[in-house]
N, C-alpha and C. Protein backbone atom coordinates (compact mmCIF):
# COMPACT_ATOMS: atom_id res chain seq x y z
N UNK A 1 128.56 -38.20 -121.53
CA UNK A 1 127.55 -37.92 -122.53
C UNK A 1 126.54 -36.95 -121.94
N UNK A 2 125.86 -35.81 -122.55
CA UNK A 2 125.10 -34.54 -122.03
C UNK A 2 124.22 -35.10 -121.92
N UNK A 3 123.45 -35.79 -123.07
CA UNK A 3 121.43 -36.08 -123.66
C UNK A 3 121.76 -37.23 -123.23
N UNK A 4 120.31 -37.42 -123.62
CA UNK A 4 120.12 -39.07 -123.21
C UNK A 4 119.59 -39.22 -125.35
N UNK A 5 119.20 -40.39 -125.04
CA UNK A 5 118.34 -41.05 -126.30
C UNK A 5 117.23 -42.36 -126.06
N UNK A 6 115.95 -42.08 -126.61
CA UNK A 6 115.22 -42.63 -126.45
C UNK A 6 114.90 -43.48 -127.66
N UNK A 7 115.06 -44.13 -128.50
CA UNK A 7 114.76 -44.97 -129.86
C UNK A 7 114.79 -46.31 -129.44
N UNK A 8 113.60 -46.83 -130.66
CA UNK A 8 113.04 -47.99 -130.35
C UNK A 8 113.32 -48.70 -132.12
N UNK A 9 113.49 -49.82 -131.91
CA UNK A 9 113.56 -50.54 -133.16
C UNK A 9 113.02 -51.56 -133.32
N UNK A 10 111.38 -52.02 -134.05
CA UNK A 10 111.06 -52.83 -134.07
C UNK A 10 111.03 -53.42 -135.49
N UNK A 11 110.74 -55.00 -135.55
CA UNK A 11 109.87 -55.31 -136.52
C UNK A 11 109.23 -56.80 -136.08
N UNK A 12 107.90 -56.88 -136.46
CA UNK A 12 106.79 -57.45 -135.76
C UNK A 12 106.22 -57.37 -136.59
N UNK A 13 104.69 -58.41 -136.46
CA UNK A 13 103.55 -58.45 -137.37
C UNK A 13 102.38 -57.65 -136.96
N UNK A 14 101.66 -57.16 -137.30
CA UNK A 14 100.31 -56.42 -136.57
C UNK A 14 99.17 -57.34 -136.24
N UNK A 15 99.12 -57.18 -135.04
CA UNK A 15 98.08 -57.88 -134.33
C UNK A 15 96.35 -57.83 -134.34
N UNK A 16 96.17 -56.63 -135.81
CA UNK A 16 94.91 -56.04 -135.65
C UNK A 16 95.16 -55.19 -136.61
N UNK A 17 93.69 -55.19 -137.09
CA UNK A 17 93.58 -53.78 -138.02
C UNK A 17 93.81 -52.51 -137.35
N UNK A 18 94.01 -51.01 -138.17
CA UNK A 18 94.36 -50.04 -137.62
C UNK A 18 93.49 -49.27 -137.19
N UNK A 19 93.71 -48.83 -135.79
CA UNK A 19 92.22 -48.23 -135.78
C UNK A 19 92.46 -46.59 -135.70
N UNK A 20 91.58 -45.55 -136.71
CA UNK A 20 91.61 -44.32 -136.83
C UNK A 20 91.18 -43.55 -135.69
N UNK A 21 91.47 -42.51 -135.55
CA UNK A 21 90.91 -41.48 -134.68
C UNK A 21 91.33 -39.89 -135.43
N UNK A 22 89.84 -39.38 -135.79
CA UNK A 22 90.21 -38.35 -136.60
C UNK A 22 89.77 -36.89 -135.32
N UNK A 23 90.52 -35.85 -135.61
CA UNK A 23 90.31 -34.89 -134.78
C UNK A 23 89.95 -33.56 -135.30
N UNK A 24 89.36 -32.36 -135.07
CA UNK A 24 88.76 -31.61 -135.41
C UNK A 24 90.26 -30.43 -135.64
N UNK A 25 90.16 -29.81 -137.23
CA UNK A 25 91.66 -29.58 -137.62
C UNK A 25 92.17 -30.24 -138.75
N UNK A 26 92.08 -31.74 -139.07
CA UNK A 26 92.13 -32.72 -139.74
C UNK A 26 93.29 -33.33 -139.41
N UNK A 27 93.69 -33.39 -138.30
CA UNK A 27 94.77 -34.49 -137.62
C UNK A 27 93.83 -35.30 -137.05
N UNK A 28 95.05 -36.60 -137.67
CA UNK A 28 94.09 -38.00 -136.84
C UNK A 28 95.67 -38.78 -136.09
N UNK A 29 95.21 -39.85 -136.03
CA UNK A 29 96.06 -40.55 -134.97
C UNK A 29 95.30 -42.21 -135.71
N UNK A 30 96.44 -43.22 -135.74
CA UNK A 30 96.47 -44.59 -135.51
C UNK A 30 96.78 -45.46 -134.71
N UNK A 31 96.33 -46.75 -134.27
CA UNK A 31 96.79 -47.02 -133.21
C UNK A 31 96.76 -48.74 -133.49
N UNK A 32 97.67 -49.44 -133.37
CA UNK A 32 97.25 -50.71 -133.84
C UNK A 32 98.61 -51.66 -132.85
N UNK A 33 98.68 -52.85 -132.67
CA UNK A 33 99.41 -53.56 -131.55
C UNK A 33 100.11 -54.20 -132.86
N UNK A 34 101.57 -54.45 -131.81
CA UNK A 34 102.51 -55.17 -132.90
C UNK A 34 103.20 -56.31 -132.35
N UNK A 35 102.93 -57.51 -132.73
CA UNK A 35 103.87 -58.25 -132.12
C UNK A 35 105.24 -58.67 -132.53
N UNK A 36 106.03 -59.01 -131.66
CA UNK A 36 107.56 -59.34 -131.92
C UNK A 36 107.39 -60.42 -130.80
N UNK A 37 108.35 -61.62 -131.71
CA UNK A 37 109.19 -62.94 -131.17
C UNK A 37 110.21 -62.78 -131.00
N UNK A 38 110.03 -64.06 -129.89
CA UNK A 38 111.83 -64.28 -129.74
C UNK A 38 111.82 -65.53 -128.85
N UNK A 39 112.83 -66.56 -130.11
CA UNK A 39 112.09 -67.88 -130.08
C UNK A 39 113.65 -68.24 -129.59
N UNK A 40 113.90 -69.57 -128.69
CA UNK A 40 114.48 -69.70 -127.72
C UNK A 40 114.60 -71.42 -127.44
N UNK A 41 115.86 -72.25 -127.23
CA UNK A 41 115.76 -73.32 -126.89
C UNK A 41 115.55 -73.39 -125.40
N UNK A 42 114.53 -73.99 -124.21
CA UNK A 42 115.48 -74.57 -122.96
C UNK A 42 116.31 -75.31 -122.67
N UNK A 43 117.41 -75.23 -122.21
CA UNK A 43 118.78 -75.85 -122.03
C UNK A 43 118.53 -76.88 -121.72
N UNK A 44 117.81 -77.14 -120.63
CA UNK A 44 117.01 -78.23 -119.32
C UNK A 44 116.00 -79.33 -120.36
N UNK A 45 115.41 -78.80 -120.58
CA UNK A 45 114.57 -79.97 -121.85
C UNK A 45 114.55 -80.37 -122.91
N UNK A 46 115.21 -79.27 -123.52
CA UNK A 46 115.43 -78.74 -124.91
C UNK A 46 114.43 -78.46 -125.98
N UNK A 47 113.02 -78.13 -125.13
CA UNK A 47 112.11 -77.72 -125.64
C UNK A 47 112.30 -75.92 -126.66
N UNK A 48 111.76 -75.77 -127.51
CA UNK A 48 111.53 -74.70 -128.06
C UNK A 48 110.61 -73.71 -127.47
N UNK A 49 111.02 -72.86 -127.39
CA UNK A 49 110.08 -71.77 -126.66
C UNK A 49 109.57 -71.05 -127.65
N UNK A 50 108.58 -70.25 -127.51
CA UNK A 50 108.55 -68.68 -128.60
C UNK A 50 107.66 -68.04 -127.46
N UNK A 51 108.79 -66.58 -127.37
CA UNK A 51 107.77 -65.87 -126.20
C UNK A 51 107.56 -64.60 -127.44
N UNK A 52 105.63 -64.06 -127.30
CA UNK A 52 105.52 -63.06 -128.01
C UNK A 52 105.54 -61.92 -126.78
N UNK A 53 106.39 -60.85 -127.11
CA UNK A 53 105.88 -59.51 -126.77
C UNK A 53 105.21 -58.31 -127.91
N UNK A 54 104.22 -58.24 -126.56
CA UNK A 54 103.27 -57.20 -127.56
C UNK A 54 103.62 -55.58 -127.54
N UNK A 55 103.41 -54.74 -128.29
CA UNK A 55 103.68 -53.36 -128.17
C UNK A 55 102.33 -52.48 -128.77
N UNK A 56 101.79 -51.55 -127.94
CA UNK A 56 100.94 -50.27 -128.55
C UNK A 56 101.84 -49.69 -129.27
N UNK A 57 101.56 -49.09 -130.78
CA UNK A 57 102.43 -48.78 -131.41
C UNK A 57 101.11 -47.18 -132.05
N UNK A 58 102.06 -45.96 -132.29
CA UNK A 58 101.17 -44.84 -132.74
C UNK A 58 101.82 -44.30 -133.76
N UNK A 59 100.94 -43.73 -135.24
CA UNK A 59 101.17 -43.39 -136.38
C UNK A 59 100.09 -42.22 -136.23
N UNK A 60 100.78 -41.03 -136.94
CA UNK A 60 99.99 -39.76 -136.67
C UNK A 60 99.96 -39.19 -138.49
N UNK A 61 98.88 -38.62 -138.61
CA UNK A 61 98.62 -37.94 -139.55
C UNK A 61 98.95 -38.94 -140.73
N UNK A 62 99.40 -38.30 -141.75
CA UNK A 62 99.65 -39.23 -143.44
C UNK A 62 100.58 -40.05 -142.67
N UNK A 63 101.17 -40.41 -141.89
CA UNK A 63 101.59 -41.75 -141.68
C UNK A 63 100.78 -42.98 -141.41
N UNK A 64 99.65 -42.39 -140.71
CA UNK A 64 98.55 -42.95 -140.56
C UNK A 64 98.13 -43.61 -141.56
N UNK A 65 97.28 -42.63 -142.11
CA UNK A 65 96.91 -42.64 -143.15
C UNK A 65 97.21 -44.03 -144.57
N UNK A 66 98.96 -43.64 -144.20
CA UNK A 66 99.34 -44.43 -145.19
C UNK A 66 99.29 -46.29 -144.63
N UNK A 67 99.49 -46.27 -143.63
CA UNK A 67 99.12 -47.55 -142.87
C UNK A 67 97.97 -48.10 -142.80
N UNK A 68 96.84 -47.28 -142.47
CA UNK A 68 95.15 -47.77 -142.93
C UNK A 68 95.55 -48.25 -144.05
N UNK A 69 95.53 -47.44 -145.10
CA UNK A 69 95.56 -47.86 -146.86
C UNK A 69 96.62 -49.38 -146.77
N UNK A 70 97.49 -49.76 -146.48
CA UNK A 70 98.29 -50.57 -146.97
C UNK A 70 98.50 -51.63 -145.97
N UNK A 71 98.25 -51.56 -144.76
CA UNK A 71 98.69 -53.14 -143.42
C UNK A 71 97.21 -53.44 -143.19
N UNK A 72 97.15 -54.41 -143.09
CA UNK A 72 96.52 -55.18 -142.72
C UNK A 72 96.77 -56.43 -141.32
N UNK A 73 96.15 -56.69 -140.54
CA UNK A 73 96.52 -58.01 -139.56
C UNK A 73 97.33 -58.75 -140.33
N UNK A 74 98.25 -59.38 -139.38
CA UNK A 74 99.37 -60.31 -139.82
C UNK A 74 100.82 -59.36 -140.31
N UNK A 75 100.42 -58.49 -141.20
CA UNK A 75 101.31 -57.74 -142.05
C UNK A 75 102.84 -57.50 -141.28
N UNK A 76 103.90 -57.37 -141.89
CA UNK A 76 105.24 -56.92 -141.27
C UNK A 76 105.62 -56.20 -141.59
N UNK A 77 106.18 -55.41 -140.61
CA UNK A 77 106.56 -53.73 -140.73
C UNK A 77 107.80 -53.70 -139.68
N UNK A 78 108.71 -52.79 -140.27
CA UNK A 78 109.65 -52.43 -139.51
C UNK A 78 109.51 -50.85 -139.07
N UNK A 79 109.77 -50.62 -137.91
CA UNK A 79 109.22 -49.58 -136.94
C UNK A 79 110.60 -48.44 -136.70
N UNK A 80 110.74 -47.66 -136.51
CA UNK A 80 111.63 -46.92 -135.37
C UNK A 80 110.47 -45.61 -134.83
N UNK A 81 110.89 -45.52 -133.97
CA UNK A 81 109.93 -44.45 -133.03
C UNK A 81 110.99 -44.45 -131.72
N UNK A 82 109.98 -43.88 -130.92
CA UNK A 82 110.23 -43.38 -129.22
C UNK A 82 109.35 -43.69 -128.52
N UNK A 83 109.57 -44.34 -127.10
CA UNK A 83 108.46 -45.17 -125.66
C UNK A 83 108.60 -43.68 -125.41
N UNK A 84 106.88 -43.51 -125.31
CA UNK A 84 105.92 -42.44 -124.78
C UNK A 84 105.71 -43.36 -123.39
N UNK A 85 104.94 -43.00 -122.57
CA UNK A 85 104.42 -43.50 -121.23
C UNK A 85 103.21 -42.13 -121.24
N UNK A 86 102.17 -42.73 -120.83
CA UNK A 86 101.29 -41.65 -120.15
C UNK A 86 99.95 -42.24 -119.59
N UNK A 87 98.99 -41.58 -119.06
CA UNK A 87 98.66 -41.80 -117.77
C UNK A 87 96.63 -40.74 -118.03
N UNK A 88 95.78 -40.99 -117.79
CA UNK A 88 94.77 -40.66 -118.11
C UNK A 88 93.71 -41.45 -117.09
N UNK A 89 92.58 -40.48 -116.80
CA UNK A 89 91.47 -40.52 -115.97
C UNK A 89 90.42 -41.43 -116.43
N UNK A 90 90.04 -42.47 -116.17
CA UNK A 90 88.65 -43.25 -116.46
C UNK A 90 87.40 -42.36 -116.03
N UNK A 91 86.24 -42.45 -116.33
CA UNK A 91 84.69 -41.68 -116.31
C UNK A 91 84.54 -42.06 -114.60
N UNK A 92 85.03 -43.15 -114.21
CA UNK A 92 84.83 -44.15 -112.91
C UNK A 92 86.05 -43.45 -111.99
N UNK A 93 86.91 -42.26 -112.81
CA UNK A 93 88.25 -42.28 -111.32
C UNK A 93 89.22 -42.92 -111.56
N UNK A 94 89.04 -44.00 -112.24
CA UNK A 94 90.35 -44.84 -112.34
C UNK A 94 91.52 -44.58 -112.76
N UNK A 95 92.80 -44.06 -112.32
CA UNK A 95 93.78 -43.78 -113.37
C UNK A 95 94.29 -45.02 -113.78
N UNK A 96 94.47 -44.72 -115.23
CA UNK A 96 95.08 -45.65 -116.28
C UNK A 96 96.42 -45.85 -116.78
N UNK A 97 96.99 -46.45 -117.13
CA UNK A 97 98.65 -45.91 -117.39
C UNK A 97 98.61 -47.10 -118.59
N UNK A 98 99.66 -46.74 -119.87
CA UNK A 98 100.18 -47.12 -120.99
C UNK A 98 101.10 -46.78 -121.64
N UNK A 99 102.08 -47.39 -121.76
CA UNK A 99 103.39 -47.24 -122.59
C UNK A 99 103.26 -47.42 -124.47
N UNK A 100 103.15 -46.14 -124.81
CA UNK A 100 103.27 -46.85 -126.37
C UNK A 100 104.58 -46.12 -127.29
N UNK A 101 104.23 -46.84 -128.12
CA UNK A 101 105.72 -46.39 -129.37
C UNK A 101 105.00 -45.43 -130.05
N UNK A 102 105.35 -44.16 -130.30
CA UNK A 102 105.36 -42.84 -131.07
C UNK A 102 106.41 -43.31 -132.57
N UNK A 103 105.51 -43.66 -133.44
CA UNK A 103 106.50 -44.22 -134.73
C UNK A 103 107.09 -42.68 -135.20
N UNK A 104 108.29 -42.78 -135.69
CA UNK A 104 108.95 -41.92 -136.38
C UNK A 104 108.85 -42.43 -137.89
N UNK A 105 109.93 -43.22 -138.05
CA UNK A 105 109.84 -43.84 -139.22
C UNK A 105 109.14 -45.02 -139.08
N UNK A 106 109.21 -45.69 -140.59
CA UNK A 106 108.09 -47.35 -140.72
C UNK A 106 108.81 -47.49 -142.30
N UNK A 107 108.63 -49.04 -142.25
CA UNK A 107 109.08 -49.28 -144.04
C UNK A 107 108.16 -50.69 -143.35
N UNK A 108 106.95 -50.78 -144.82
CA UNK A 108 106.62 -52.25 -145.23
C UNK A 108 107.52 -53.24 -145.62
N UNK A 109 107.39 -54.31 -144.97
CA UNK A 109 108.38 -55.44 -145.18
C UNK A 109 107.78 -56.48 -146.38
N UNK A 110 106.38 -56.72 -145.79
CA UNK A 110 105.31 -57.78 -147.00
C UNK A 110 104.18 -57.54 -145.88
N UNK A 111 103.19 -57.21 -147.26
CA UNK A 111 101.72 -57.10 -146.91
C UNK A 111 100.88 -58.09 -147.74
N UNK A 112 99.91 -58.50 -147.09
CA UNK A 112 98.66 -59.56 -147.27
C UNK A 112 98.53 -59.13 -148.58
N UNK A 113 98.08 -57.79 -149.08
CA UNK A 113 98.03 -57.59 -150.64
C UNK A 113 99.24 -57.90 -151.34
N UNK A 114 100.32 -57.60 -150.91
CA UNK A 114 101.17 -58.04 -151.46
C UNK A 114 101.19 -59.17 -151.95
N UNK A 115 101.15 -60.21 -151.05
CA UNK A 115 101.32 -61.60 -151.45
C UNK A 115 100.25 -62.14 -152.24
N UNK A 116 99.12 -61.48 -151.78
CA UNK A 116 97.67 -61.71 -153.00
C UNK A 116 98.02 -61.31 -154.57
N UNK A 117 98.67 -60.29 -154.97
CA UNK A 117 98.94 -59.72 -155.97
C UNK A 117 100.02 -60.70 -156.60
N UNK A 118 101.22 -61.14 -155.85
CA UNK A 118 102.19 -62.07 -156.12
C UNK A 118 101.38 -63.01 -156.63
N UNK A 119 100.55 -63.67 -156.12
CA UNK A 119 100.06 -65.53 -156.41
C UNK A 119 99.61 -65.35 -157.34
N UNK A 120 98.60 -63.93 -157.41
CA UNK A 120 97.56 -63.69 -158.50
C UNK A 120 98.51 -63.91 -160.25
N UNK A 121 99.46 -63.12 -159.73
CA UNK A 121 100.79 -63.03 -161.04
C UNK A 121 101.06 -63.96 -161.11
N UNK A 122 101.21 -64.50 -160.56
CA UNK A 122 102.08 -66.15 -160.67
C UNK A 122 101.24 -67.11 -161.45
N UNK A 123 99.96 -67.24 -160.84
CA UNK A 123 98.73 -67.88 -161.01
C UNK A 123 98.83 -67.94 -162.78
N UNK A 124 98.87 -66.35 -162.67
CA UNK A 124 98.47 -65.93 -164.71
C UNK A 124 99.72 -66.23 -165.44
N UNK A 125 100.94 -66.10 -164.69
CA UNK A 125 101.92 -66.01 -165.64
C UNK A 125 102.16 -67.60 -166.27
N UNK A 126 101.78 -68.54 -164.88
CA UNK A 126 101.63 -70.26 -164.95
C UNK A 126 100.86 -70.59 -166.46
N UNK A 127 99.83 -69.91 -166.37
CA UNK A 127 98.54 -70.29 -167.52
C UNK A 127 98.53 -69.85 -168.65
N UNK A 128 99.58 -68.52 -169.03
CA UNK A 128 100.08 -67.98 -169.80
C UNK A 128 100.69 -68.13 -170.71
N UNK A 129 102.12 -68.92 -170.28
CA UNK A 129 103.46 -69.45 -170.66
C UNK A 129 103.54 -69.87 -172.23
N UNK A 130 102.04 -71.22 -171.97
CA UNK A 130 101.89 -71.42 -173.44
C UNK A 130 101.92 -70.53 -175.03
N UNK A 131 101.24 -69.72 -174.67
CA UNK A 131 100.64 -68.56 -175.51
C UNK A 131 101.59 -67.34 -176.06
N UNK A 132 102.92 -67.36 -174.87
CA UNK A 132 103.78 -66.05 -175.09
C UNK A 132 104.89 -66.91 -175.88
N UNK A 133 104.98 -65.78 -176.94
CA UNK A 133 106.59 -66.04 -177.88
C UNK A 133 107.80 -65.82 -177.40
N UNK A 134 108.45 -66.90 -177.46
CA UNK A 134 109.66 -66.54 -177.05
C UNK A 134 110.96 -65.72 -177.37
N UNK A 135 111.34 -65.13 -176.65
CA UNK A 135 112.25 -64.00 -177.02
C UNK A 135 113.39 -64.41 -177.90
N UNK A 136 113.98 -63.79 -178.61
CA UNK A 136 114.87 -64.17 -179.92
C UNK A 136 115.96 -63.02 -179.75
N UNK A 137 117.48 -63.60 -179.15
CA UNK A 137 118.39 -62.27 -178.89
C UNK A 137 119.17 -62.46 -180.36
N UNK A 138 119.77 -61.31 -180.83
CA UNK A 138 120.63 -61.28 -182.37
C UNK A 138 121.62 -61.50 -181.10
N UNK A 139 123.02 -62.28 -180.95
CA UNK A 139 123.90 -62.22 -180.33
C UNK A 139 125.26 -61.35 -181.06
N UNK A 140 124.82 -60.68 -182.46
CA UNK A 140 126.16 -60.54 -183.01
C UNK A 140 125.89 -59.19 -183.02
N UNK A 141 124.85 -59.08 -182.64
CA UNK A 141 124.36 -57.20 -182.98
C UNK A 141 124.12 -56.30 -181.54
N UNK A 142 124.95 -56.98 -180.20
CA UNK A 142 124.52 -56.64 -178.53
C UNK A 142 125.72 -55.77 -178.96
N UNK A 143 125.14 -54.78 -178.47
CA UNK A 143 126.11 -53.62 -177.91
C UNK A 143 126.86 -53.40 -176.56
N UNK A 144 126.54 -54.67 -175.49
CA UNK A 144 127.45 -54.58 -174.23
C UNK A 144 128.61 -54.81 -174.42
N UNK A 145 129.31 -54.38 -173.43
CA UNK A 145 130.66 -54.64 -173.21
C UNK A 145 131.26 -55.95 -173.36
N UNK A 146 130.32 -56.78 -173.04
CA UNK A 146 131.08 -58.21 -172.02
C UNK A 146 130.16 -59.30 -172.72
């Protein structure tokens, strides 16, 4: 094989709201932590485990964008991107080092509004029920097939 390949595939909950960084130009950058499980019997005790790993995860421009507007903490998202690594000077000297995910793609799985909007419907459609007429099909006048 010539190349290599670098892709990452997550899906995890967000550990935090997103935090913006806007830049002069009108590119910004997001930056928000994602966690992923991976839950596990021990053989030896047979205790249940759940180990979380955490990930820096980065959304640039209207991807951004679109993530402020719509995740929230907790929220689940499925990820693909590429592990960046890089390396930067503290005010003090200190060099710093951090591995994060450069998102490519993202698809919402279920968001906090989401499920607010669900109950909310549910809530009304519960209290509703009484009040709505019920539907009346002609069965001799359906034009389907079957």
């Amino acid at each position: 094989m010539n190349g290599t390949v670098n892709k990452v595939i997550l899906v995890g909950h967000l550990g935090d709201e997103i935090k913006m960084h806007y830049f002069d130009g009108g590119n910004c950058i997001g930056r928000f932590p994602l966690a992923t499980n991976e839950v596990y019997i021990n053989k030896s005790t047979g205790e249940k485990i759940t180990s979380t790993e955490w990930h820096n995860i980065v959304v640039r421009n209207k991807a951004a964008e679109i993530c402020e507007k719509y995740l929230s903490k907790g929220d689940k998202i499925f990820i693909e991107g590429r592990i960046k690594s890089r390396q930067w000077q503290t005010d003090d000297g200190t060099t710093k080092y951090t591995t994060e995910i450069q998102v490519t793609e993202f698809t919402f799985l279920n968001t906090k509004k989401d499920t607010e909007n669900n109950s909310k419907q549910n809530q009304n459609n519960n209290g509703n029920t009484a009040h709505q007429n019920p539907i009346q099909q002609d069965e001799t006048n359906d034009d389907l097939p079957f």
